[in-house]
C-alpha atoms as a PDB file:
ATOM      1  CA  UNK A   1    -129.013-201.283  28.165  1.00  0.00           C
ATOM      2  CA  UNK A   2    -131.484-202.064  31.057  1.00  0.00           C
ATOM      3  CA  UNK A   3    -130.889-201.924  34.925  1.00  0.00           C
ATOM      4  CA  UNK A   4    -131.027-204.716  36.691  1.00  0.00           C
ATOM      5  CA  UNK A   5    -132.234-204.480  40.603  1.00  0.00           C
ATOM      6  CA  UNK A   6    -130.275-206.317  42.977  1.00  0.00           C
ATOM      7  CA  UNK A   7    -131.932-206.864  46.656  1.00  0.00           C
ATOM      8  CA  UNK A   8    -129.126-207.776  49.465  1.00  0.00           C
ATOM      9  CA  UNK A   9    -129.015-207.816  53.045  1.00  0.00           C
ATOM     10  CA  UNK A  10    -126.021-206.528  54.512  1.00  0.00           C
ATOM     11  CA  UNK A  11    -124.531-206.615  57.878  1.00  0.00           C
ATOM     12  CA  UNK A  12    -123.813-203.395  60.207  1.00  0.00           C
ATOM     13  CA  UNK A  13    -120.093-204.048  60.170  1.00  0.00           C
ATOM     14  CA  UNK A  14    -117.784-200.822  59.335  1.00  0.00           C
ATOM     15  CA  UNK A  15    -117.515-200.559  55.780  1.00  0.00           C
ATOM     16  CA  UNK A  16    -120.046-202.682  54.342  1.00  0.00           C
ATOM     17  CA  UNK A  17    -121.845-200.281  52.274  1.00  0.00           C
ATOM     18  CA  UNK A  18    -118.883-199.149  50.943  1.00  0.00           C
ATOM     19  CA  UNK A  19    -117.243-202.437  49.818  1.00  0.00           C
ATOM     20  CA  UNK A  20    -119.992-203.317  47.833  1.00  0.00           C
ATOM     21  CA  UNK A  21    -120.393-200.328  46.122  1.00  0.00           C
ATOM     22  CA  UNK A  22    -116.828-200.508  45.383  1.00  0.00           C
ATOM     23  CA  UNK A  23    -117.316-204.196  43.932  1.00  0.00           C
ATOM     24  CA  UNK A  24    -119.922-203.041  41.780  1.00  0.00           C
ATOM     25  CA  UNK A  25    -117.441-200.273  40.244  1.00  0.00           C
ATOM     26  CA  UNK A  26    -114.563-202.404  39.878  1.00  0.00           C
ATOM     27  CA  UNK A  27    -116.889-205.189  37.903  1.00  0.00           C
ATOM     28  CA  UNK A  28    -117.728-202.582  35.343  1.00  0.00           C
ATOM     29  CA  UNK A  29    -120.972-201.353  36.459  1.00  0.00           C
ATOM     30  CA  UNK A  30    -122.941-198.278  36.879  1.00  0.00           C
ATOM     31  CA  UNK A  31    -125.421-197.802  40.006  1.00  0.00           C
ATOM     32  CA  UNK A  32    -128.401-196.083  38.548  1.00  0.00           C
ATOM     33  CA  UNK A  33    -130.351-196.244  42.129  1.00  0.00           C
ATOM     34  CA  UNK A  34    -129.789-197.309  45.547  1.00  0.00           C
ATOM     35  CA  UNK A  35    -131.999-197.643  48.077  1.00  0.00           C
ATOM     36  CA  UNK A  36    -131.192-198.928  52.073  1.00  0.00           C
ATOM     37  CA  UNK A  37    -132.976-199.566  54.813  1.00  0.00           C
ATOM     38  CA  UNK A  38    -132.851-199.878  58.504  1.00  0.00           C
ATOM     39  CA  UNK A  39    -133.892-204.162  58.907  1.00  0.00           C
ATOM     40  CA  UNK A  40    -133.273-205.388  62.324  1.00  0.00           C
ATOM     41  CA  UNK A  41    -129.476-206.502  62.945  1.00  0.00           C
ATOM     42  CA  UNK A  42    -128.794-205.798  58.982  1.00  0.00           C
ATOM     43  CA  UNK A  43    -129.915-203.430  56.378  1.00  0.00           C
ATOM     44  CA  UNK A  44    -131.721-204.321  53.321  1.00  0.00           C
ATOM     45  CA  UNK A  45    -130.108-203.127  50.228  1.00  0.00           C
ATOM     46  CA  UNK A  46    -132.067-202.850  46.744  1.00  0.00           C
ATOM     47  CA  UNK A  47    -129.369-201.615  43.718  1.00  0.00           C
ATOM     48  CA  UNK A  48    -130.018-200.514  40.242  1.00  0.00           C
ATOM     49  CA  UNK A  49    -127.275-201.629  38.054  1.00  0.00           C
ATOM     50  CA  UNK A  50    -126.290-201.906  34.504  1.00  0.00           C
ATOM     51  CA  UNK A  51    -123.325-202.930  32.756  1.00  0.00           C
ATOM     52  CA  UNK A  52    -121.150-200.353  31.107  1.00  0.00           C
ATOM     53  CA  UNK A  53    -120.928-202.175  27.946  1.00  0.00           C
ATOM     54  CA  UNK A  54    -122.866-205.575  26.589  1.00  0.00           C
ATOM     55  CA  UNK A  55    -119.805-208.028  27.988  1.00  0.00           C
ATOM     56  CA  UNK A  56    -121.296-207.170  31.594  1.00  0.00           C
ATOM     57  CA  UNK A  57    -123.651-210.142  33.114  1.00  0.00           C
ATOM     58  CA  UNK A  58    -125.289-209.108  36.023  1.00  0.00           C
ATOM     59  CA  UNK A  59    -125.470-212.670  36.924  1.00  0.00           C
ATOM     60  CA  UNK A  60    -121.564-213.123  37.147  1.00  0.00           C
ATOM     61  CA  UNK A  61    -121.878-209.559  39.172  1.00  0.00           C
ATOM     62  CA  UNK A  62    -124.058-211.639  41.357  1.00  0.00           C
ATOM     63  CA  UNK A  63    -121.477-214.071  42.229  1.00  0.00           C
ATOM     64  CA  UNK A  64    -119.091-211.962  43.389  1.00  0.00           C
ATOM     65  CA  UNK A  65    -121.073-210.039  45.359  1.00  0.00           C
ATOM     66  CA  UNK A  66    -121.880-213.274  47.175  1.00  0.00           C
ATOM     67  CA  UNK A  67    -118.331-213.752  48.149  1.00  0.00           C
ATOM     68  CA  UNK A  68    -118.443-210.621  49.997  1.00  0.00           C
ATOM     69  CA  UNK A  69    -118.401-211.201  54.164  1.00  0.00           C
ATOM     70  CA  UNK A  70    -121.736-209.718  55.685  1.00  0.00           C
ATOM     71  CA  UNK A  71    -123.638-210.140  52.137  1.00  0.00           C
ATOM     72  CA  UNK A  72    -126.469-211.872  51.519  1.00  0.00           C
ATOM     73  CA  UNK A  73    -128.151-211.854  48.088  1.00  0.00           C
ATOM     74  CA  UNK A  74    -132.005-212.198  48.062  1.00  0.00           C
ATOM     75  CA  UNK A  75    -134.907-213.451  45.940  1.00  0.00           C
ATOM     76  CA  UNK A  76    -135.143-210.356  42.690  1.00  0.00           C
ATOM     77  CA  UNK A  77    -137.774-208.982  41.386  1.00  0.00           C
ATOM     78  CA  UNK A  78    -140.436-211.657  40.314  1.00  0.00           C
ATOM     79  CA  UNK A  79    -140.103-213.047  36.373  1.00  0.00           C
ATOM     80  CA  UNK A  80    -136.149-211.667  36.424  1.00  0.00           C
ATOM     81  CA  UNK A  81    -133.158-214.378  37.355  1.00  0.00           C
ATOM     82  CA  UNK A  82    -130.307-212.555  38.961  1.00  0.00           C
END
């Protein structure tokens, strides 16, 4: 099974960084890579992930990380719909 980058912006608020990880986990997914960056009033967030068995859709992963306050999912890589 492939990873599948995710690119976010999230805000500064207490926490952030850590409920989102935690979402991740809970949805069944490893984080193979994680890189953040400093972006202004935010940070910019680009994740790794793949499922931990073929059930897992990134896409539905997706979702629920948009419901997340202070999370904002941006455009993936080029060619890839996430």
């Amino acid at each position: 099974m492939t990873a599948d980058t995710l690119h976010l912006h999230i805000d500064r608020a207490d926490g952030s960084l850590q409920r989102l990880i935690g979402l991740v986990e809970r949805r069944g997914f490893h984080i193979d890579g994680l890189s953040l960056s400093d972006e202004g009033a935010g940070r910019r967030v680009e994740m790794a992930v793949r499922g931990r068995d073929a059930a897992r859709c990134t896409e539905t992963l997706g979702r629920h990380i948009d419901k997340l306050f202070g999370v904002t999912r941006c455009a993936p890589d080029p060619g890839r719909a996430v």
